[in-house]
C-alpha atoms as a PDB file:
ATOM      1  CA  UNK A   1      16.082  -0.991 -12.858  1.00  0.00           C
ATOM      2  CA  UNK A   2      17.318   2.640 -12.842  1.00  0.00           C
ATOM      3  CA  UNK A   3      16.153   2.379 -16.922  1.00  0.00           C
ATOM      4  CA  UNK A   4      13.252   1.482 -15.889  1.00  0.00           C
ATOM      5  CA  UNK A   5      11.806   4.185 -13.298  1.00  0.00           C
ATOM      6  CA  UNK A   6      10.612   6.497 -15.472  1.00  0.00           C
ATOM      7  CA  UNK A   7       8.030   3.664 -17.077  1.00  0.00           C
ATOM      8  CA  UNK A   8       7.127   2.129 -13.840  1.00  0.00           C
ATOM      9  CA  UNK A   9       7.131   5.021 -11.054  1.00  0.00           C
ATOM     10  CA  UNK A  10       3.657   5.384 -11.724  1.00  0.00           C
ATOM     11  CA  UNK A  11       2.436   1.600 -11.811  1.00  0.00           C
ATOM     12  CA  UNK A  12       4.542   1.105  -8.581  1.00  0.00           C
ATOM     13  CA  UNK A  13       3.755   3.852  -6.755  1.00  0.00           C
ATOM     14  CA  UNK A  14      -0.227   3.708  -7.239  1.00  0.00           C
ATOM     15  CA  UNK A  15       0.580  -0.385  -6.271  1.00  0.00           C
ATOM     16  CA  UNK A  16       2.416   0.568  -3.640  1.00  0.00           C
ATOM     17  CA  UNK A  17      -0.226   3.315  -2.183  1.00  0.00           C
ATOM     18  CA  UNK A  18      -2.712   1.024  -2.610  1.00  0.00           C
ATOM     19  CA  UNK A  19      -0.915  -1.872  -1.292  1.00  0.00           C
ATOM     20  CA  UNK A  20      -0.435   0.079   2.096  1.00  0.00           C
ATOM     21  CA  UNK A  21      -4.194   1.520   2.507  1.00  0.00           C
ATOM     22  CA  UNK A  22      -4.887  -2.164   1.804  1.00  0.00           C
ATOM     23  CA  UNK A  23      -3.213  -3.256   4.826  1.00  0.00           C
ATOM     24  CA  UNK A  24      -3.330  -0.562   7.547  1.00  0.00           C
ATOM     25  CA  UNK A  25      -7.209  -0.772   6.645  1.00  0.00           C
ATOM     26  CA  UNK A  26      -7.294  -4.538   7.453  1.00  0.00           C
ATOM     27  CA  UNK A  27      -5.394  -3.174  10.607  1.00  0.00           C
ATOM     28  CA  UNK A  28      -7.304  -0.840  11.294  1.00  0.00           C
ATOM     29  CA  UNK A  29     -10.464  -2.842  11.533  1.00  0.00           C
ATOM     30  CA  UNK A  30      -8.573  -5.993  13.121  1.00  0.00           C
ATOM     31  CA  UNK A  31      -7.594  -3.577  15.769  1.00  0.00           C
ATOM     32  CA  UNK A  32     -11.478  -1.915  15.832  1.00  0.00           C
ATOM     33  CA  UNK A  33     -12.934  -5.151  16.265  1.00  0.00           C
ATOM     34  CA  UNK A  34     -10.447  -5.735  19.426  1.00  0.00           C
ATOM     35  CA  UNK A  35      -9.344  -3.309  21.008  1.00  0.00           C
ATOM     36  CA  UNK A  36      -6.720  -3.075  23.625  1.00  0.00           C
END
């Protein structure tokens, strides 16, 4: 895995980024659309 960081830091990063926005948008809006 360690050989492999270098290649896929990028990939996984970007995935991960975009894997949180993803979520704390669909949050976001849940949370929008009812409120506390």
């Amino acid at each position: 895995m360690v050989k492999n960081i270098s290649g896929m830091s990028t990939l996984a990063i970007y995935n991960k980024l975009y894997e949180g926005f993803y979520l704390s948008w669909e949050y976001w809006q849940g949370y929008s659309r009812f409120p506390l």
